[in-house]
N, C-alpha and C. Protein backbone atom coordinates (compact mmCIF):
# COMPACT_ATOMS: atom_id res chain seq x y z
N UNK A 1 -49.94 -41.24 -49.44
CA UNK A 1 -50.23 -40.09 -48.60
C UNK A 1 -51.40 -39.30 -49.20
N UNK A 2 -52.28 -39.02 -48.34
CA UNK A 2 -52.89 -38.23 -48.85
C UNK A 2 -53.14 -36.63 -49.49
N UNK A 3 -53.81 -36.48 -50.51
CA UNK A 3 -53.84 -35.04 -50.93
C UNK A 3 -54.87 -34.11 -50.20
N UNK A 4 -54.24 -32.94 -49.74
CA UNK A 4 -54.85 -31.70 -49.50
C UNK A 4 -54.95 -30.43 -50.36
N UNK A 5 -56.26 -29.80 -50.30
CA UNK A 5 -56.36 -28.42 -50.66
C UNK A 5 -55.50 -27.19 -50.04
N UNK A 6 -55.13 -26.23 -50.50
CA UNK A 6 -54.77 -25.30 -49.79
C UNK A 6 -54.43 -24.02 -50.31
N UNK A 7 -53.80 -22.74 -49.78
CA UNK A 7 -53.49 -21.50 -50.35
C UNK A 7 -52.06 -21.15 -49.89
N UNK A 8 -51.23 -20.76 -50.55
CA UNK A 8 -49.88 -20.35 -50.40
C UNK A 8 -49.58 -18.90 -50.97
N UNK A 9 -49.54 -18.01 -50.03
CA UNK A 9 -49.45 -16.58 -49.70
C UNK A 9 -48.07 -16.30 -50.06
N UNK A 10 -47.25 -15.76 -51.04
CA UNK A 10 -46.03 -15.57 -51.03
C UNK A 10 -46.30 -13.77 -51.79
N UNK A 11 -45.26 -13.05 -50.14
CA UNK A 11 -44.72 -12.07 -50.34
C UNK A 11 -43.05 -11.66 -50.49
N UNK A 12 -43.31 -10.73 -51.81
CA UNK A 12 -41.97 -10.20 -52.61
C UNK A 12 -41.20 -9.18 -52.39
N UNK A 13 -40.17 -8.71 -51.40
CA UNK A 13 -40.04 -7.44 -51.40
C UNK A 13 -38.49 -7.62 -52.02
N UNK A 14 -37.79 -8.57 -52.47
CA UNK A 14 -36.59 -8.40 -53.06
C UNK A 14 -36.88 -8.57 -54.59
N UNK A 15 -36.60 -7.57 -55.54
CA UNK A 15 -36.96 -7.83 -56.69
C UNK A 15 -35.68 -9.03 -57.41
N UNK A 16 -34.29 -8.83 -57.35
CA UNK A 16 -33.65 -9.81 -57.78
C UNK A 16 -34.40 -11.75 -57.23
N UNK A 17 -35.11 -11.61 -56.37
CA UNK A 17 -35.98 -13.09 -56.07
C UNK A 17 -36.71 -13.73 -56.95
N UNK A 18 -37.34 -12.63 -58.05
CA UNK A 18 -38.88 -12.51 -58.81
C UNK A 18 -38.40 -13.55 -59.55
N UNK A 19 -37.52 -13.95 -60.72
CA UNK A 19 -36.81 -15.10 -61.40
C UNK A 19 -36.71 -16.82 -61.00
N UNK A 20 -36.41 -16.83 -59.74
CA UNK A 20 -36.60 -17.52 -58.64
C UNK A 20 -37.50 -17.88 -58.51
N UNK A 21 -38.67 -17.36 -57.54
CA UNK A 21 -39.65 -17.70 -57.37
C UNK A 21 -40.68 -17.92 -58.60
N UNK A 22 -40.69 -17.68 -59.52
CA UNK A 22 -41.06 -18.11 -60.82
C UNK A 22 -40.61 -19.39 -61.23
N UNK A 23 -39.22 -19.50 -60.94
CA UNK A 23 -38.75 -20.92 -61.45
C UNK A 23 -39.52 -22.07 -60.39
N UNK A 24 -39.08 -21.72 -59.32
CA UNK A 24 -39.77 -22.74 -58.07
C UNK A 24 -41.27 -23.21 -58.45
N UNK A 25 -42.28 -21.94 -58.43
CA UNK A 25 -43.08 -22.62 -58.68
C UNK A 25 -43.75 -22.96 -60.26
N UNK A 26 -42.94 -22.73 -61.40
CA UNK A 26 -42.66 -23.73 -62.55
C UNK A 26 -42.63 -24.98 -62.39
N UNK A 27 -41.71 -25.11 -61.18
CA UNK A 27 -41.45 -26.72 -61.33
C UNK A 27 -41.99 -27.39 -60.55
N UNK A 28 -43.07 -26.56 -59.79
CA UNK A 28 -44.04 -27.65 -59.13
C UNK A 28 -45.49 -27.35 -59.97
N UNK A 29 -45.58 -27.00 -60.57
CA UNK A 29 -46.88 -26.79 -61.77
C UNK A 29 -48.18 -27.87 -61.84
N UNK A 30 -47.38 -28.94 -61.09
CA UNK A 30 -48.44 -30.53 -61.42
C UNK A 30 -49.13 -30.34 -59.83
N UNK A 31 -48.62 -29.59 -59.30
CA UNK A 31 -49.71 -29.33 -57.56
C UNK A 31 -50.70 -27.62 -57.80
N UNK A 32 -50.17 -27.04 -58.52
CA UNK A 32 -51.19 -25.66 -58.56
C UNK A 32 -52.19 -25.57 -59.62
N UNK A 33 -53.14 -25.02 -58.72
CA UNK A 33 -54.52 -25.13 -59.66
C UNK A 33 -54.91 -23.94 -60.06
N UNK A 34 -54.27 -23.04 -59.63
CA UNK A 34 -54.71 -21.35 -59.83
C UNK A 34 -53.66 -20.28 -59.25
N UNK A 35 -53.27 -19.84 -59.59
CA UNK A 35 -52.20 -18.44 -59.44
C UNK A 35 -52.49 -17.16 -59.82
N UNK A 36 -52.38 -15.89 -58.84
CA UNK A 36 -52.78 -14.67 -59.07
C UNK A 36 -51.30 -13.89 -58.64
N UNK A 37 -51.06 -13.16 -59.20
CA UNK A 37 -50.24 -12.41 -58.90
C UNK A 37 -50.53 -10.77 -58.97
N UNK A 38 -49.78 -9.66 -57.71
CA UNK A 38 -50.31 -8.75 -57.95
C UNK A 38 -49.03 -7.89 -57.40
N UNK A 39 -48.76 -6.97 -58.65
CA UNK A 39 -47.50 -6.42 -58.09
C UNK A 39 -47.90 -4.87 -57.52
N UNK A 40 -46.96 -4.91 -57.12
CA UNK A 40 -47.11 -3.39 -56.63
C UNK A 40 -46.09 -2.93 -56.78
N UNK A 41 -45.35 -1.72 -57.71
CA UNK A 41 -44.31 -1.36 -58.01
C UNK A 41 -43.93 -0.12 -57.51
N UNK A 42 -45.21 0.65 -56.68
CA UNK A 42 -44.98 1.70 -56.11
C UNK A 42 -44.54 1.82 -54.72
N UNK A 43 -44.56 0.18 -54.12
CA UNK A 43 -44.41 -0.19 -52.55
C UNK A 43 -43.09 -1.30 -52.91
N UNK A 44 -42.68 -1.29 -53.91
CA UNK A 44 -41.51 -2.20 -53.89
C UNK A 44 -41.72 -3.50 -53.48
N UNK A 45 -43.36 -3.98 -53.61
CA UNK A 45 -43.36 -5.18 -53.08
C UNK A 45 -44.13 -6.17 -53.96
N UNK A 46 -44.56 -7.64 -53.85
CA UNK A 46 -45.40 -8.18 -55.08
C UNK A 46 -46.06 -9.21 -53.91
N UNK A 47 -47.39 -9.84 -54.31
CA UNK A 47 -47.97 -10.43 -54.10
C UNK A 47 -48.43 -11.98 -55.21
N UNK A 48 -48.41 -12.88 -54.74
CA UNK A 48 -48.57 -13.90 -55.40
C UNK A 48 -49.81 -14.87 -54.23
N UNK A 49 -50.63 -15.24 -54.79
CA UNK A 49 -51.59 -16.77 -54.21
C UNK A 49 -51.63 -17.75 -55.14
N UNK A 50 -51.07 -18.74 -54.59
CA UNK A 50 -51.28 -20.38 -55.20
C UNK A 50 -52.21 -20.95 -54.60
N UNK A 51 -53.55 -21.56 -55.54
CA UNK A 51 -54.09 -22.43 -54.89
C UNK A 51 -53.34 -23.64 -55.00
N UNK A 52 -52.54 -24.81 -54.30
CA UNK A 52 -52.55 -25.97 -54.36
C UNK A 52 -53.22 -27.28 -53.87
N UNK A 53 -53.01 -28.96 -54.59
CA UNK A 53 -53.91 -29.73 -54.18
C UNK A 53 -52.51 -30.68 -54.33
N UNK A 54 -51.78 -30.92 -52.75
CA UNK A 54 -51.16 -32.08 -52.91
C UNK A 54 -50.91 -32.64 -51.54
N UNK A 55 -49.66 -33.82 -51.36
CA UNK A 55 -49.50 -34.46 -50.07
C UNK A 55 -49.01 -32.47 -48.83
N UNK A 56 -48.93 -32.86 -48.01
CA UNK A 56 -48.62 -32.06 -47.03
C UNK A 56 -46.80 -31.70 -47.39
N UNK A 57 -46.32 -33.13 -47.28
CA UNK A 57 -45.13 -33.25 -48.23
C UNK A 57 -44.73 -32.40 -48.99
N UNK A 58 -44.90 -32.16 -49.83
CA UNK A 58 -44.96 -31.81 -51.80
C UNK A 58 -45.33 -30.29 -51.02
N UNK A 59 -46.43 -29.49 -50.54
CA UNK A 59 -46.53 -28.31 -50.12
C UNK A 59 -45.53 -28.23 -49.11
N UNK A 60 -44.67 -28.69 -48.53
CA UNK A 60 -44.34 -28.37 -47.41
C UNK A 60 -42.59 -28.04 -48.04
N UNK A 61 -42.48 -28.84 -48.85
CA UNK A 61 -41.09 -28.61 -49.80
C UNK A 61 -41.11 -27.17 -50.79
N UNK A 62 -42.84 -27.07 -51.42
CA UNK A 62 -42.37 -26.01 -51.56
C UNK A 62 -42.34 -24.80 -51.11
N UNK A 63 -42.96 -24.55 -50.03
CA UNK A 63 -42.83 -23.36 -49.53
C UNK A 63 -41.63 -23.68 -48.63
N UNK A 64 -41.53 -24.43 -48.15
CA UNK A 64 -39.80 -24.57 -47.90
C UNK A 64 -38.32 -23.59 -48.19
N UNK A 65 -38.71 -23.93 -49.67
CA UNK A 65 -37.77 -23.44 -51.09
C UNK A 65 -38.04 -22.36 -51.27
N UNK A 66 -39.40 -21.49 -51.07
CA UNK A 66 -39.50 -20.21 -51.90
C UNK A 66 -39.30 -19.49 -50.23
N UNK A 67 -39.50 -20.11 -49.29
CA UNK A 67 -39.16 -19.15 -47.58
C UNK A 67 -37.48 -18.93 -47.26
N UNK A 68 -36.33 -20.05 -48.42
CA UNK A 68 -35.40 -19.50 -47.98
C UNK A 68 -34.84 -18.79 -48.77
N UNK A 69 -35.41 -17.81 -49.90
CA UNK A 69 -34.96 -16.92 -51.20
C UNK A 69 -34.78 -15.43 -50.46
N UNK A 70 -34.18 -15.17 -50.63
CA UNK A 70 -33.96 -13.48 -50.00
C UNK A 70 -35.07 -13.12 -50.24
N UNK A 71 -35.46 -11.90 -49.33
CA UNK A 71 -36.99 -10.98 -49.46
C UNK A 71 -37.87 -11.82 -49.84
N UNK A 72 -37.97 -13.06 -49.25
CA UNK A 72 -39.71 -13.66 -49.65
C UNK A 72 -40.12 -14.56 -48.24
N UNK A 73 -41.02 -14.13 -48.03
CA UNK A 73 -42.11 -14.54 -47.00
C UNK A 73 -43.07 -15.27 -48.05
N UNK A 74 -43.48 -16.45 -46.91
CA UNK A 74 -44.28 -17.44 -47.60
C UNK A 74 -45.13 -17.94 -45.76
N UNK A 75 -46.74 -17.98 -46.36
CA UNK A 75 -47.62 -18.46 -45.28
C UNK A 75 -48.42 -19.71 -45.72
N UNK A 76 -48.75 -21.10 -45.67
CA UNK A 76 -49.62 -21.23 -45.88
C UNK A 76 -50.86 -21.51 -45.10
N UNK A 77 -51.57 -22.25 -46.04
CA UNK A 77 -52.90 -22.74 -45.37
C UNK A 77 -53.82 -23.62 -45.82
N UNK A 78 -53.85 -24.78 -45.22
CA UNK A 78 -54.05 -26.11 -45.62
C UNK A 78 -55.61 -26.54 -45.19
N UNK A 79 -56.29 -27.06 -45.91
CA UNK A 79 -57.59 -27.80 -45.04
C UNK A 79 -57.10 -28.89 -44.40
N UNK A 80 -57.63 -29.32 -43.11
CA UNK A 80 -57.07 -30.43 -42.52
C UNK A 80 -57.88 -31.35 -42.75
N UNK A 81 -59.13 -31.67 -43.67
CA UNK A 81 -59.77 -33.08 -43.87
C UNK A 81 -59.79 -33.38 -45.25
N UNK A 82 -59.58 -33.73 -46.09
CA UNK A 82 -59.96 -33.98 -47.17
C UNK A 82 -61.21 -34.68 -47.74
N UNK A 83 -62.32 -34.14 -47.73
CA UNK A 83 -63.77 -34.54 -47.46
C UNK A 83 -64.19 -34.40 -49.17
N UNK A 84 -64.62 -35.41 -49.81
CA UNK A 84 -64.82 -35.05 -50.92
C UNK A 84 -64.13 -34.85 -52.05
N UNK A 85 -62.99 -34.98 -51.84
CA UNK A 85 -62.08 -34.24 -53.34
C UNK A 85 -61.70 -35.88 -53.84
């Protein structure tokens, strides 16, 4: 199958989740190429972007996993050609 580029938007508004979603994407570590995180402790909420590079598959499991954790919203966004990589 082939690999894609992409960005995975995950918003935090349950703080007992934060553990969680840390572990999740721990254990997919071999698909992310870059991670930012940005909390906001005055809005009770956190922000995270993953760049990942894998099958549609493999992204699709994990935002899967981190969309059914209490208080977390997850969007992504995939290139649909893989031109070059």
């Amino acid at each position: 199958m082939e690999k894609r580029l992409g960005i995975i938007a995950i918003v935090i508004s349950d703080k007992t989740s934060v553990p969680f979603v840390n572990d999740l994407i721990s254990s997919f570590s071999d698909i992310i190429i870059a991670r930012q995180g940005i909390p906001m402790p005055q809005k009770n909420i956190s922000f995270i972007s993953l760049i990942v590079e894998a099958t549609m598959d493999r992204i699709n499991v994990l935002t899967g996993k981190l969309g059914r954790l209490s208080g977390v919203e997850v969007k992504n966004i995939v290139r649909k050609e893989n031109q070059n990589l």
